[in-house]
N, C-alpha and C. Protein backbone atom coordinates (compact mmCIF):
# COMPACT_ATOMS: atom_id res chain seq x y z
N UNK A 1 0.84 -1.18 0.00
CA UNK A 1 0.00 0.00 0.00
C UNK A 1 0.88 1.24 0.00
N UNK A 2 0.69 2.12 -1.37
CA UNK A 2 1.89 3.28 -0.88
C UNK A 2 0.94 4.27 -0.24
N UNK A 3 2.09 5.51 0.51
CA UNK A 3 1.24 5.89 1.43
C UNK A 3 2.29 7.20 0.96
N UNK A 4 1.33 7.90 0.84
CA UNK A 4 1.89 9.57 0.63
C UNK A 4 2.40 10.62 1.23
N UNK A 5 3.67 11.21 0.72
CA UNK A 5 4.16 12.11 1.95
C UNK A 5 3.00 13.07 2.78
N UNK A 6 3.33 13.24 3.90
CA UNK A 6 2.60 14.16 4.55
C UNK A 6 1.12 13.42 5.68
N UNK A 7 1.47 12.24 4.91
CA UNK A 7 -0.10 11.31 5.81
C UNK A 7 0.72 11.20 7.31
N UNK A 8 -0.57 10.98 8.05
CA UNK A 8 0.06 10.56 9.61
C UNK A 8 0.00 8.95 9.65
N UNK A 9 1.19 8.81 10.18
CA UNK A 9 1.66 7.47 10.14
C UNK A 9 2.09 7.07 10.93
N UNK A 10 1.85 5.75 11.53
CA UNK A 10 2.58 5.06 13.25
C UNK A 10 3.54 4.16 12.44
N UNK A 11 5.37 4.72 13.01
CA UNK A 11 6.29 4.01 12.87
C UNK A 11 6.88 2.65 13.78
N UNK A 12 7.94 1.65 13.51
CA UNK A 12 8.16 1.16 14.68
C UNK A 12 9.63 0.81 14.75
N UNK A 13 10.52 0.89 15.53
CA UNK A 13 11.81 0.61 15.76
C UNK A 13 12.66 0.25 16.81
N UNK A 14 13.47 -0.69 16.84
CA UNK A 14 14.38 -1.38 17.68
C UNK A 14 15.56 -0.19 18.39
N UNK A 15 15.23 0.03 19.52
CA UNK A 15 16.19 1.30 20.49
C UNK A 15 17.46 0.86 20.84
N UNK A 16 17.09 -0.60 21.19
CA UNK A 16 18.22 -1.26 21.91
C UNK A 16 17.68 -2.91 22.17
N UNK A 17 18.91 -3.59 21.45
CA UNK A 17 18.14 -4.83 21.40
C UNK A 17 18.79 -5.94 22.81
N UNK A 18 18.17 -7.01 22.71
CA UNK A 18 18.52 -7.30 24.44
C UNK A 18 19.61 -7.47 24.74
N UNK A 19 20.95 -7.81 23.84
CA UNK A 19 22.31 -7.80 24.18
C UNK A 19 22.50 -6.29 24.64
N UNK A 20 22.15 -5.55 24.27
CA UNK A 20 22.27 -4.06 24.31
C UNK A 20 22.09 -3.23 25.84
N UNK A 21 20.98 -3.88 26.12
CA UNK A 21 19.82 -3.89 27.42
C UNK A 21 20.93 -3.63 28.59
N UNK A 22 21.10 -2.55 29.37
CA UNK A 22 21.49 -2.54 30.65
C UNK A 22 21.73 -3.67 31.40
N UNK A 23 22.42 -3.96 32.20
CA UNK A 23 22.69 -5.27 33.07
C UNK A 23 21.91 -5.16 34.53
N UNK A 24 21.01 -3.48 34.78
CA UNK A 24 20.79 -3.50 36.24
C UNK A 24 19.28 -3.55 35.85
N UNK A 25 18.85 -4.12 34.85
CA UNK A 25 17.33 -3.58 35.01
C UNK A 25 16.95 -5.37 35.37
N UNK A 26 15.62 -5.94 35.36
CA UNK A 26 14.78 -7.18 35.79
C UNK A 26 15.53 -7.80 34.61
N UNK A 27 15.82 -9.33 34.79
CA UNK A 27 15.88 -10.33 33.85
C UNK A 27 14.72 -10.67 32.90
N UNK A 28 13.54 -10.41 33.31
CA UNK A 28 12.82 -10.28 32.20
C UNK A 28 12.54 -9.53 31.26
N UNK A 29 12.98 -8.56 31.87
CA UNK A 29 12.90 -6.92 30.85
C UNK A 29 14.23 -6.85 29.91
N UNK A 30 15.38 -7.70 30.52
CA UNK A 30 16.61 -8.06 29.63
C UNK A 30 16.06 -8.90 28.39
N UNK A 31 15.62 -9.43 28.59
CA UNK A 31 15.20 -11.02 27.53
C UNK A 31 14.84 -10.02 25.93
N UNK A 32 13.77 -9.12 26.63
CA UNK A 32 13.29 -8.20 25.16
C UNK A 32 13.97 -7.15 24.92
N UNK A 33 13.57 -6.85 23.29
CA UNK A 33 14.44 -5.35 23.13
C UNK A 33 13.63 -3.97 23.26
N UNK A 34 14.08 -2.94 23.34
CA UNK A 34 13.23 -1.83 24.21
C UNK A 34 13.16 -1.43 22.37
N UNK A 35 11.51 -1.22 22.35
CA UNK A 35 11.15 -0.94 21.08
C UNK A 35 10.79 0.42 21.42
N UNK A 36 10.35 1.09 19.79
CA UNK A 36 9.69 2.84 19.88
C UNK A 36 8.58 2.52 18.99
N UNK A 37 7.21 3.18 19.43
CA UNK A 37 6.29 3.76 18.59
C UNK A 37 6.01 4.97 18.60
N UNK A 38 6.36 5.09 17.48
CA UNK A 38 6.10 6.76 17.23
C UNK A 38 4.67 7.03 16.01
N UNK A 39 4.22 8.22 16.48
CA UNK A 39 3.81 8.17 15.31
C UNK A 39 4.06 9.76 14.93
N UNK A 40 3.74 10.29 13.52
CA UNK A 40 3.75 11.34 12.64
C UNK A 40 4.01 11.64 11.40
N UNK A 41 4.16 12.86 10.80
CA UNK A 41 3.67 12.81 9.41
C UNK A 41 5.12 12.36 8.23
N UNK A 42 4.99 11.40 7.17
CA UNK A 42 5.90 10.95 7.01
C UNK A 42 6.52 12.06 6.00
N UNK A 43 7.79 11.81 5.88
CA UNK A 43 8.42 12.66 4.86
C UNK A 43 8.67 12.48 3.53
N UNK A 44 8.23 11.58 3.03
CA UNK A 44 8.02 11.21 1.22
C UNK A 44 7.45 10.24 1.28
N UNK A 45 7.00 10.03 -0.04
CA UNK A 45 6.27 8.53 -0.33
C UNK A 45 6.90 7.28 0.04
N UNK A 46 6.03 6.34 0.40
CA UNK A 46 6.58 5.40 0.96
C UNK A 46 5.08 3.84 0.89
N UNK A 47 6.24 2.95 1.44
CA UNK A 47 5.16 1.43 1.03
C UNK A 47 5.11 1.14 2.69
N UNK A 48 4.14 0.31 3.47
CA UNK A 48 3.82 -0.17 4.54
C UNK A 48 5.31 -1.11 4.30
N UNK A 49 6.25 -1.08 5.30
CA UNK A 49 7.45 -1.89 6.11
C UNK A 49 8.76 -1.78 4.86
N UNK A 50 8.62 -0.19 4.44
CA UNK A 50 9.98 0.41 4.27
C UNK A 50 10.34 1.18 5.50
N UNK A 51 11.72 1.42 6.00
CA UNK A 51 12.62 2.61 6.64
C UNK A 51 12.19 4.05 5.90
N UNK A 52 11.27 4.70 7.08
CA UNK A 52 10.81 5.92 6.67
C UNK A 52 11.48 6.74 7.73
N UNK A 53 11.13 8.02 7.26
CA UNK A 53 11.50 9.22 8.18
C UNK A 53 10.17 9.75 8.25
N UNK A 54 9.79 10.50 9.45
CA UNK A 54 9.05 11.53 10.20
C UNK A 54 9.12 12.50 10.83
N UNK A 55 8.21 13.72 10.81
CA UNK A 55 8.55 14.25 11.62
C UNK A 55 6.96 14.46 12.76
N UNK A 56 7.22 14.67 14.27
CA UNK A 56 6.55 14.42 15.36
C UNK A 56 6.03 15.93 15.34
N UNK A 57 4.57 15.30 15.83
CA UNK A 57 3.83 16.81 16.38
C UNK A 57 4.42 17.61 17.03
N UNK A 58 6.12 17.11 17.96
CA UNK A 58 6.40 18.01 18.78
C UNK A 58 7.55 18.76 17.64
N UNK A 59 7.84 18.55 15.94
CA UNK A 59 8.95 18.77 15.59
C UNK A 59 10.07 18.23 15.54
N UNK A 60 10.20 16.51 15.99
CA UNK A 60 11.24 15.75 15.78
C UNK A 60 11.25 14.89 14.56
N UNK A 61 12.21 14.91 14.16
CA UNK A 61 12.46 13.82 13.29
C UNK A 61 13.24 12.82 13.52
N UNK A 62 12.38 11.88 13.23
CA UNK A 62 12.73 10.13 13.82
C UNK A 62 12.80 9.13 12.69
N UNK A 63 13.19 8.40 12.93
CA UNK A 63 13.24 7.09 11.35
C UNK A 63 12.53 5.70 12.03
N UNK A 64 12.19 4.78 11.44
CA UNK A 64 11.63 3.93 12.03
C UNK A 64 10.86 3.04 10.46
N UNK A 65 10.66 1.34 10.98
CA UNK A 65 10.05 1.15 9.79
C UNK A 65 7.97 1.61 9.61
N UNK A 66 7.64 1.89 8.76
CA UNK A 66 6.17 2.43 8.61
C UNK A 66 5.58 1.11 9.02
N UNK A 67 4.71 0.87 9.88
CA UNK A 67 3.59 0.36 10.43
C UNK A 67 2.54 0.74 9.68
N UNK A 68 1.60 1.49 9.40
CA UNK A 68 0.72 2.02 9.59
C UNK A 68 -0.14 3.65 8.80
N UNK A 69 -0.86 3.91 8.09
CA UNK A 69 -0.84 5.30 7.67
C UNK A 69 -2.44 5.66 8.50
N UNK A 70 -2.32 6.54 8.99
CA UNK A 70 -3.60 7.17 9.64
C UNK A 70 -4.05 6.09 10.91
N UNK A 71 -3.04 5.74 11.27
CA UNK A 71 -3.42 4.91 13.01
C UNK A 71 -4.67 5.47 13.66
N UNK A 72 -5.41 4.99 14.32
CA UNK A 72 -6.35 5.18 15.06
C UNK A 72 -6.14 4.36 16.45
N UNK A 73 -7.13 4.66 17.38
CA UNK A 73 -7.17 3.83 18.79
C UNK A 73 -8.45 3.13 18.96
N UNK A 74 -7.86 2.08 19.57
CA UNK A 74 -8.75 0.60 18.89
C UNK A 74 -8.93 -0.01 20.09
N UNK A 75 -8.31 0.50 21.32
CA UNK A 75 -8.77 -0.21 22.92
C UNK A 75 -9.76 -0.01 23.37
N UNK A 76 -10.25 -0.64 24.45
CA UNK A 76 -11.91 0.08 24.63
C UNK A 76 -11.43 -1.10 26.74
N UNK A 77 -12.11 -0.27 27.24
CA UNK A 77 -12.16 -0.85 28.76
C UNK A 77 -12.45 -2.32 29.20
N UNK A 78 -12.80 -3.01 28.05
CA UNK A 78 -13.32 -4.70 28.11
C UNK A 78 -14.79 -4.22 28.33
N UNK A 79 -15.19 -5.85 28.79
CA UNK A 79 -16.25 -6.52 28.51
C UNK A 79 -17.24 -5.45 29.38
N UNK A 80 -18.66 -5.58 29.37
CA UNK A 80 -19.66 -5.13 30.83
C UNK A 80 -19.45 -5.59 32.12
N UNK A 81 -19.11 -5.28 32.95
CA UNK A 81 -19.35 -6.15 34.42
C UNK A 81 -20.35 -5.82 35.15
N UNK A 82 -21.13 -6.50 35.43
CA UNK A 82 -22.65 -6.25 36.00
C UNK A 82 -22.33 -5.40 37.30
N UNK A 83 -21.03 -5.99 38.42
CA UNK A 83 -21.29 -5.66 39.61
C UNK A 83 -20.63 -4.08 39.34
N UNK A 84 -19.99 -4.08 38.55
CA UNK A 84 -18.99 -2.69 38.33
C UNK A 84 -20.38 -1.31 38.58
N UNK A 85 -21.50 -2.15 37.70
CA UNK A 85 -22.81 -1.36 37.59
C UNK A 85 -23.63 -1.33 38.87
N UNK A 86 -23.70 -2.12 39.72
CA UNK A 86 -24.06 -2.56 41.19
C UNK A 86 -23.60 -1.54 42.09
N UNK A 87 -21.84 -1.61 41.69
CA UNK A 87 -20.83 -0.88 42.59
C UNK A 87 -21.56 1.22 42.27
N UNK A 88 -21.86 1.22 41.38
CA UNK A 88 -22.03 2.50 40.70
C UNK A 88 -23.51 2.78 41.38
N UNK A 89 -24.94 2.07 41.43
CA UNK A 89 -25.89 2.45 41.83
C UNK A 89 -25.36 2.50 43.39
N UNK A 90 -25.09 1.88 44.40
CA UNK A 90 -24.78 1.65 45.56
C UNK A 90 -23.99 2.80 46.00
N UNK A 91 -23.07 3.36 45.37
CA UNK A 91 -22.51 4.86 45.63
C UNK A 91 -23.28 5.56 45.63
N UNK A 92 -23.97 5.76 44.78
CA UNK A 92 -25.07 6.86 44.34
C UNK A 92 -26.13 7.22 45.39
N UNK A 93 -26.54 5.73 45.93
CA UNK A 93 -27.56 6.05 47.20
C UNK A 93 -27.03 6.35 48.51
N UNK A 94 -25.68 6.14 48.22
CA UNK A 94 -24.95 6.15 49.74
C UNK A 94 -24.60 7.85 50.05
N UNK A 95 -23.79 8.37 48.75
CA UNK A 95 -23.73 9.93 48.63
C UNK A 95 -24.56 10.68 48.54
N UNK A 96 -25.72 10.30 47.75
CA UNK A 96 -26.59 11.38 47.07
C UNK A 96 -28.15 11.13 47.72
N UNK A 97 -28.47 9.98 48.42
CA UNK A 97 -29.69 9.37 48.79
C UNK A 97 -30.41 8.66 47.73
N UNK A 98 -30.04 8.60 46.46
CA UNK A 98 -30.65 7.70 45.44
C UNK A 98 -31.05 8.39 44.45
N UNK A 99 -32.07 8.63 43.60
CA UNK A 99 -32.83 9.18 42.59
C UNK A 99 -33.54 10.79 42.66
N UNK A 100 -33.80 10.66 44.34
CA UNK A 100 -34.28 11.44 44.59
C UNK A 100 -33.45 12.88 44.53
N UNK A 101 -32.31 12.57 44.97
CA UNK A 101 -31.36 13.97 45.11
C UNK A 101 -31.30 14.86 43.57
N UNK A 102 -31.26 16.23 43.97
CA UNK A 102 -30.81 16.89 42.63
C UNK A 102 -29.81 17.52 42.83
């Protein structure tokens, strides 16, 4: 997919890979390599998982391979939990006296 200079784009790149990794941090945090996601607007045309350049809303320019053109956020809090909703009426009557309060 080519993707046109100037689109906003989430990059991704290797900082330091686990040979690299400090010796004082957790052994599990050694095992992986400390990655970057960045995202911002790219600086020429480009294909999804070439070495692009960017530059960041704050004015940096970073390199990284293209992930992504026009990223969005895709998490959401999980499932319903009934009591979460339980927990929420039960405050309400305890602070406010219930329905009645304005």
């Amino acid at each position: 997919m080519m993707v046109k200079k100037g689109t906003w784009v989430r990059i991704h790149d290797i900082v330091l890979t686990s040979a690299e990794r400090s010796p004082n941090i957790p052994e599990d945090t050694k095992e992986v390599p400390l990655e970057m996601w960045t995202k911002g607007f790219l600086q020429g045309d480009a294909v999804v998982g070439d070495v692009v350049k960017v530059r960041t809303i704050t004015g940096r320019d970073v390199k990284g391979k293209l992930v992504e053109a026009n990223p969005h956020y895709d998490h959401d809090y999980g499932r319903f939990v009934p009591e979460i909703l339980e927990i929420g009426l039960q405050l309400k009557e305890l602070l406010w006296g219930g329905d009645d309060h304005e």
